[in-house]
C-alpha atoms as a PDB file:
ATOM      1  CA  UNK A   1     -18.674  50.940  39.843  1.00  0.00           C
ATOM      2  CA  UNK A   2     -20.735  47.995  40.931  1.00  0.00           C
ATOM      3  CA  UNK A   3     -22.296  48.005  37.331  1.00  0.00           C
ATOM      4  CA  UNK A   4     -18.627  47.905  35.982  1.00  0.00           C
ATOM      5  CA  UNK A   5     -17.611  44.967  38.168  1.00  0.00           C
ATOM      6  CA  UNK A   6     -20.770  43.053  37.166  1.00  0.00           C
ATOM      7  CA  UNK A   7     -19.802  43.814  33.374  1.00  0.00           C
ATOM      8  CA  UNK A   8     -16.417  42.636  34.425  1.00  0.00           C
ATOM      9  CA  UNK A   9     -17.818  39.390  36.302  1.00  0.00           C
ATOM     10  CA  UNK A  10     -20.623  38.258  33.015  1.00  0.00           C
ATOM     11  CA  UNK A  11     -17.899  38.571  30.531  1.00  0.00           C
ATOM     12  CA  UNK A  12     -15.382  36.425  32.339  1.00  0.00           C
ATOM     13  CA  UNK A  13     -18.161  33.737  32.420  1.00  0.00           C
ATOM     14  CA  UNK A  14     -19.069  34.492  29.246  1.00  0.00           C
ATOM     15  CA  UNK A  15     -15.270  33.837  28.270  1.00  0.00           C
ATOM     16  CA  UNK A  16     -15.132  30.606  30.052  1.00  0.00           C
ATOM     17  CA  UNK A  17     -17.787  29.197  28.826  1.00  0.00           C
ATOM     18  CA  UNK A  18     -16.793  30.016  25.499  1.00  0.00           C
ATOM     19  CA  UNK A  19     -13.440  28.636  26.326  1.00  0.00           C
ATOM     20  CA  UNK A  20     -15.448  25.473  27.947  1.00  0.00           C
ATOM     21  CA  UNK A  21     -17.513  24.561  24.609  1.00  0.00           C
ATOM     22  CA  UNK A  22     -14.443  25.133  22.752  1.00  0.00           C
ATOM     23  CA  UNK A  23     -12.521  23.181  24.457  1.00  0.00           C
ATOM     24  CA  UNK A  24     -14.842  20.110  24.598  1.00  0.00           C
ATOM     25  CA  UNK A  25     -15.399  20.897  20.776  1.00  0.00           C
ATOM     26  CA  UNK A  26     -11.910  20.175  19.632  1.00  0.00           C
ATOM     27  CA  UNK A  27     -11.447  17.193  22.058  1.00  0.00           C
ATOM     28  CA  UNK A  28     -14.083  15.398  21.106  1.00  0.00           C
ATOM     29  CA  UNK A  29     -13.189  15.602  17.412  1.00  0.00           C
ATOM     30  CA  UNK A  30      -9.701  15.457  17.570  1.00  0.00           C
ATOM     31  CA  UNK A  31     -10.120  12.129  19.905  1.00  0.00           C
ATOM     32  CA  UNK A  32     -12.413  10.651  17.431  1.00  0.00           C
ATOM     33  CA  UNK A  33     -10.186  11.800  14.704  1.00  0.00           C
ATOM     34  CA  UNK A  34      -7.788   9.426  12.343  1.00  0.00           C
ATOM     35  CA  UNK A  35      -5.182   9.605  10.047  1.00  0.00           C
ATOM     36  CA  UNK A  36      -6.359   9.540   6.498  1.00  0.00           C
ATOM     37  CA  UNK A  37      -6.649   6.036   5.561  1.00  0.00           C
ATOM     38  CA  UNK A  38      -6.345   6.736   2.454  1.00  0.00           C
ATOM     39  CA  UNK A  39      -6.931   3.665  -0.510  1.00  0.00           C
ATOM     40  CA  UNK A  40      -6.479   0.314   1.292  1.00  0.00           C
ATOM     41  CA  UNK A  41      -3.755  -2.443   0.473  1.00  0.00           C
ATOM     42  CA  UNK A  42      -5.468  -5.476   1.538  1.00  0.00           C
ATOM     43  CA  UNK A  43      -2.119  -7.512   0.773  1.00  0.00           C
ATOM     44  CA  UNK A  44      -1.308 -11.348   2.368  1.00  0.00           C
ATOM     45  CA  UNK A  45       2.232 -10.803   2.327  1.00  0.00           C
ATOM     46  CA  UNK A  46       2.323  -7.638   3.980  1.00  0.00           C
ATOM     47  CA  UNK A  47       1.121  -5.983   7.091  1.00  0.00           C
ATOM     48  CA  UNK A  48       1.843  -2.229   5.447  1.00  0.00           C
ATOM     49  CA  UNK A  49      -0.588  -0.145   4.012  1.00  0.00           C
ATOM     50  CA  UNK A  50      -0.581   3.036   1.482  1.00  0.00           C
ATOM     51  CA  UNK A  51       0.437   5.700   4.451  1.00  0.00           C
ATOM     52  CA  UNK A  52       3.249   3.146   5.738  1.00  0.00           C
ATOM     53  CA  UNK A  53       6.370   5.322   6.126  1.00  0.00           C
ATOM     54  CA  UNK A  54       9.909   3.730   5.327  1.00  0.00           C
ATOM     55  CA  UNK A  55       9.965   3.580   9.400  1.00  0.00           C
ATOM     56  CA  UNK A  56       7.039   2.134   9.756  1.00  0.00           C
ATOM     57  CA  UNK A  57       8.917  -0.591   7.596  1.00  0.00           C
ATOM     58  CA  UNK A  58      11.598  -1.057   9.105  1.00  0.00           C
ATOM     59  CA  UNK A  59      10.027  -1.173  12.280  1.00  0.00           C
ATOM     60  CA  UNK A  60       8.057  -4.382  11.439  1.00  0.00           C
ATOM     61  CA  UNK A  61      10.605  -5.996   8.712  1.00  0.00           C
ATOM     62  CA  UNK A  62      13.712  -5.288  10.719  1.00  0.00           C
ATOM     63  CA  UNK A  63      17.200  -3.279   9.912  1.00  0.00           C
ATOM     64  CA  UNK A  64      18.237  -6.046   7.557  1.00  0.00           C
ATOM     65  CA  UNK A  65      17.222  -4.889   3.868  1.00  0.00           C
ATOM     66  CA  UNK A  66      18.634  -4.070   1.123  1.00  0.00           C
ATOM     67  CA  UNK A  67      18.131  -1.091  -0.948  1.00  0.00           C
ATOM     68  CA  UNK A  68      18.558   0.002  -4.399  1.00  0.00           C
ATOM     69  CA  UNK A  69      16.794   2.715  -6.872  1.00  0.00           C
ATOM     70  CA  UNK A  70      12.829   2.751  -6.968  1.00  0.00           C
ATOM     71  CA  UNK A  71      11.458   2.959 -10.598  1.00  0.00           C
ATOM     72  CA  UNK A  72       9.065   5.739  -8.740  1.00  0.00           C
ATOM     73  CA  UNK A  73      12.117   8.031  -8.023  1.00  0.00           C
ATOM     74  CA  UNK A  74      12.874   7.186  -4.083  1.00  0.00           C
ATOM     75  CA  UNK A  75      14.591   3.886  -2.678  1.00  0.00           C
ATOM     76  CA  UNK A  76      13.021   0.476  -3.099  1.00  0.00           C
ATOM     77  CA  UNK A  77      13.677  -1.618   0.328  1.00  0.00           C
ATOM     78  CA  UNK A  78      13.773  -5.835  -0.256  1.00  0.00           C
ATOM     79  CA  UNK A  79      13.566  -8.211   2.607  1.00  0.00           C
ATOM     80  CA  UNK A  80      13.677 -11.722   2.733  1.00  0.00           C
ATOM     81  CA  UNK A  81      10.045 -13.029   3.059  1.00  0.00           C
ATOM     82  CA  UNK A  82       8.459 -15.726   3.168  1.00  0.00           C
ATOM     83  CA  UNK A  83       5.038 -16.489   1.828  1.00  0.00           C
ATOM     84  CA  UNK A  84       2.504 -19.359   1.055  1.00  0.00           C
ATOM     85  CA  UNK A  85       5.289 -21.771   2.211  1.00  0.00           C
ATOM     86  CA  UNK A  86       8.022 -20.076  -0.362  1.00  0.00           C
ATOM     87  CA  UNK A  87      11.207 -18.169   0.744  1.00  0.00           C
ATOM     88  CA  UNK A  88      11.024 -15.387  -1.277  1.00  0.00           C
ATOM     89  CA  UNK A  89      11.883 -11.439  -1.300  1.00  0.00           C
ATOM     90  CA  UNK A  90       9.439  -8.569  -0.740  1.00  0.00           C
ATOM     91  CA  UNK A  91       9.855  -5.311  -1.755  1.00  0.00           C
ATOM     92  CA  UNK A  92       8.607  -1.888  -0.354  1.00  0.00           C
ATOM     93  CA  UNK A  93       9.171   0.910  -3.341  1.00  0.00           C
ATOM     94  CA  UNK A  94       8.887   4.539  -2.345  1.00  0.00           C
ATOM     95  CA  UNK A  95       8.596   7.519  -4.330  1.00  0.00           C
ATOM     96  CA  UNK A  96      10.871  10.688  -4.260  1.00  0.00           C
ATOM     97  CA  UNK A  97       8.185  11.765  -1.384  1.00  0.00           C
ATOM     98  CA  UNK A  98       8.973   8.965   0.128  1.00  0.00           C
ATOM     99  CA  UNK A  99       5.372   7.792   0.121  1.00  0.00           C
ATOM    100  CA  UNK A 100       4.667   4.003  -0.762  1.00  0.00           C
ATOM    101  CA  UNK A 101       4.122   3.198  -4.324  1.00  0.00           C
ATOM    102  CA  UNK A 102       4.339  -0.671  -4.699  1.00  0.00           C
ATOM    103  CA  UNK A 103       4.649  -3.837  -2.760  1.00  0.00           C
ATOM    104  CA  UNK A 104       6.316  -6.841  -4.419  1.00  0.00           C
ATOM    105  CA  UNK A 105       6.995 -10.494  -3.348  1.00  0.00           C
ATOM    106  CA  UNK A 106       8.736 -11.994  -5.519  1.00  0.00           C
ATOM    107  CA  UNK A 107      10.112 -15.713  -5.418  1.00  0.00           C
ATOM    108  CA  UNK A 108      13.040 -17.796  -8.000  1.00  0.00           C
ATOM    109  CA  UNK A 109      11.300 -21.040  -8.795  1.00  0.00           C
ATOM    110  CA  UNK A 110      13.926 -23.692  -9.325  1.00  0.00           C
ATOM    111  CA  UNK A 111      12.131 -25.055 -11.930  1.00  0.00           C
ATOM    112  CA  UNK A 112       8.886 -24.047 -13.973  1.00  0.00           C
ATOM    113  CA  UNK A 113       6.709 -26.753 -12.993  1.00  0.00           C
ATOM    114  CA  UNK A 114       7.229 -25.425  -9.556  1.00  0.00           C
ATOM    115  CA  UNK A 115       6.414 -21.754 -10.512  1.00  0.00           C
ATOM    116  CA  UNK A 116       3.640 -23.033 -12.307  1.00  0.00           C
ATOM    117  CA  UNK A 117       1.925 -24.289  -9.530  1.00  0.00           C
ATOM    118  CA  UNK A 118       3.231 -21.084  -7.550  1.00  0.00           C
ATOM    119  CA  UNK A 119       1.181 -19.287 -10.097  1.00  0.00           C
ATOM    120  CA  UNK A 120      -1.595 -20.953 -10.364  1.00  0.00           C
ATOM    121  CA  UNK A 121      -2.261 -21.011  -6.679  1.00  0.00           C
ATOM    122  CA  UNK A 122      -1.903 -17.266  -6.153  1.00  0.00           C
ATOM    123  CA  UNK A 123      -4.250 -17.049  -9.748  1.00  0.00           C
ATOM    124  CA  UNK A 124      -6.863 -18.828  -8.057  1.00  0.00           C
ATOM    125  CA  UNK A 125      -6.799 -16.542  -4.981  1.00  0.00           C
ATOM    126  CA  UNK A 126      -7.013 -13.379  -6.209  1.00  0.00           C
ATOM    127  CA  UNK A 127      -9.397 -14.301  -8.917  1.00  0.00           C
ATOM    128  CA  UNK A 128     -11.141 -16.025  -5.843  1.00  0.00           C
ATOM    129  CA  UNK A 129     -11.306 -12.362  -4.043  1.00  0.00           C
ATOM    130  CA  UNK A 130     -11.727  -9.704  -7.094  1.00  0.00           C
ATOM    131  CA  UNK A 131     -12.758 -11.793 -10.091  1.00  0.00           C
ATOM    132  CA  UNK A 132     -11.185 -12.734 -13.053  1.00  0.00           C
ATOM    133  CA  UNK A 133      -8.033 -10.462 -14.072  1.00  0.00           C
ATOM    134  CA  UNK A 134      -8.929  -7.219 -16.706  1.00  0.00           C
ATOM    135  CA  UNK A 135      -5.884  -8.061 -18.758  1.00  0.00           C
ATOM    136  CA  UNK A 136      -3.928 -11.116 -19.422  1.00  0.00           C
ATOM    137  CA  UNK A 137      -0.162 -11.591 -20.599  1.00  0.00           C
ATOM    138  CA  UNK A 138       1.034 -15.268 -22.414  1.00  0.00           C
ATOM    139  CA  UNK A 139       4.163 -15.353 -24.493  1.00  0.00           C
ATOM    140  CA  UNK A 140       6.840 -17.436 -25.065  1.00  0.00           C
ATOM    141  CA  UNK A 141       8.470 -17.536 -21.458  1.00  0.00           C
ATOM    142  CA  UNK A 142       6.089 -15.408 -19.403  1.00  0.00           C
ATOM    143  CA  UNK A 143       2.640 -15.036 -18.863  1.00  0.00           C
ATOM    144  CA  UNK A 144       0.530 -12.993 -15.933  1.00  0.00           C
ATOM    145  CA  UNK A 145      -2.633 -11.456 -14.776  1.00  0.00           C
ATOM    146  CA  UNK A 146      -3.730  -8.014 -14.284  1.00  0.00           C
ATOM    147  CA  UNK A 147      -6.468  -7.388 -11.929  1.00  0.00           C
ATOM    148  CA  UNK A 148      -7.555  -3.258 -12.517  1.00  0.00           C
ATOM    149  CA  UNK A 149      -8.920  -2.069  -9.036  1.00  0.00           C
ATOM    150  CA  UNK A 150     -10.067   1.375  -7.637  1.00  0.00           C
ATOM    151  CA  UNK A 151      -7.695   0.756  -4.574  1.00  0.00           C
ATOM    152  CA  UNK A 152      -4.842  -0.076  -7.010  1.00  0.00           C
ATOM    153  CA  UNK A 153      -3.622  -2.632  -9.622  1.00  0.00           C
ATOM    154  CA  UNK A 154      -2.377  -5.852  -8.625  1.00  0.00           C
ATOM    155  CA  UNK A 155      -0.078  -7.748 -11.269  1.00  0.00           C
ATOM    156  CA  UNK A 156       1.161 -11.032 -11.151  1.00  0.00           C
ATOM    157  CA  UNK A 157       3.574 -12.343 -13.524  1.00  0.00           C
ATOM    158  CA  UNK A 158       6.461 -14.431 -14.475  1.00  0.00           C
ATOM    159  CA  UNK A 159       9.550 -14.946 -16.217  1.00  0.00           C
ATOM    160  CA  UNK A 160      10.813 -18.482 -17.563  1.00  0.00           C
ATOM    161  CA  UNK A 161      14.120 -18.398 -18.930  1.00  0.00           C
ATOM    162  CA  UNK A 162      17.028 -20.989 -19.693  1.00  0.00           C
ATOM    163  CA  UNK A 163      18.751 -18.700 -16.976  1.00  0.00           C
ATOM    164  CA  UNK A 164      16.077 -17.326 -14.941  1.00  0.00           C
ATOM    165  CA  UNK A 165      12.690 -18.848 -13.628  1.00  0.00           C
ATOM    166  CA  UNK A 166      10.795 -16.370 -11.292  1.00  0.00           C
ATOM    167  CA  UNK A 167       7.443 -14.535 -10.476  1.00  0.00           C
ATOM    168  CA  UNK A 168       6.576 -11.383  -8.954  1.00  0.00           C
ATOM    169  CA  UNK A 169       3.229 -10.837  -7.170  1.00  0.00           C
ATOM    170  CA  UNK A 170       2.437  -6.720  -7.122  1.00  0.00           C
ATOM    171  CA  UNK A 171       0.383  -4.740  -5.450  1.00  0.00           C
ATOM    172  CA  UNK A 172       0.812  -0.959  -6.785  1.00  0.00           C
ATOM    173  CA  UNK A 173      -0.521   3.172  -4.985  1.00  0.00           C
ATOM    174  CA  UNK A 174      -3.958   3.928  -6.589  1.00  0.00           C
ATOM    175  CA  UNK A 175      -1.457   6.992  -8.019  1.00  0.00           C
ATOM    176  CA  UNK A 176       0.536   4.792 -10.107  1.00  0.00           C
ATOM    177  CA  UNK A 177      -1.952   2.228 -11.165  1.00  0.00           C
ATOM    178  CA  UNK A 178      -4.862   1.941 -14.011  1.00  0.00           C
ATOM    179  CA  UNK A 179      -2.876   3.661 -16.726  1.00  0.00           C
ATOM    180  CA  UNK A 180      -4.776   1.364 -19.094  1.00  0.00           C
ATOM    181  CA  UNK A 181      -8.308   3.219 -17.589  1.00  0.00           C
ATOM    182  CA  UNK A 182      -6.391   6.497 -17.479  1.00  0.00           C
ATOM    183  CA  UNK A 183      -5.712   6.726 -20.998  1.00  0.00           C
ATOM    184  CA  UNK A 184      -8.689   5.549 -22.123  1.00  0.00           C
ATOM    185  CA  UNK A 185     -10.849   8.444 -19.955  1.00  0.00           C
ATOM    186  CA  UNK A 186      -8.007  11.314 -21.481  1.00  0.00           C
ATOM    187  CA  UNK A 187      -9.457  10.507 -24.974  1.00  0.00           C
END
């Protein structure tokens, strides 16, 4: 009996400390533990990032947006915004997952000198930070900059008109970016 009671007694410890190092196991990775990051958006007219949620959006832009249908399948979400001294609008565009697939800003010049030098300011930064742009677009009325990164593209561009003079600065998901690179590797 006494034998039985000491089997009983070593495999309660036993079970304890089992339960002990377990425990301390999964809090010490679970406290050390993230979310997946993910590919970063390092974007200066946004505070979001690739895992932002359409709360986590509305959260920091407010309940005043503006919604209409994402080219990705969900619900793009404008805002007025302003950036390097420009009112302008930015735009949050979300899949059918709901998952973040582009960041816009996008600003109406009233004239094209002053997009111009809209343009050539935000050139000079990003070429500034990740070189000169992969692909470039002139034409009669528009002309832009494609910069082709492993976190995602970012495309700047604009749109002279007799009726419209504007320029969108993008930042687009790893997912939905490098199509150019992607076709080129599926050869």
């Amino acid at each position: 009996m006494q034998i039985v009671l000491k089997l009983k007694k070593l495999q309660s410890k036993r079970c304890f400390s089992v339960f002990v190092c377990l425990f301390v196991t999964v809090v010490s990775v679970s406290c050390g533990k993230t979310e997946p990051s993910g590919p970063a958006l390092e974007c200066p007219f946004t505070e979001m990032n690739w895992n932002s949620t359409i709360e986590d959006v509305t959260a920091a832009e407010g309940e005043a947006f503006s919604t209409y249908d994402s080219v990705y399948g969900g619900l793009c979400y404008t805002y007025p915004k302003e950036y390097a001294g420009y009112s302008g609008t930015v735009k949050y565009m979300f899949n059918e997952e709901e998952a973040l697939m582009s960041v816009a800003w996008a600003y109406s010049a009233k004239d094209a000198d002053e997009l111009t030098a809209l343009y050539d300011s935000i050139n000079a930064d990003v070429n500034a930070q990740y070189g000169e742009s992969g692909y470039q677009a002139s034409g009669v009325g528009n002309y832009g900059n494609v910069w082709y990164l492993e976190s995602g593209d970012i495309i700047l561009s604009t749109m002279i008109t007799s009726e419209m003079t504007a320029l969108q600065y993008a930042y687009l998901h790893p997912l939905v970016s490098n199509t150019e690179k992607q076709q080129d590797t599926a050869k």
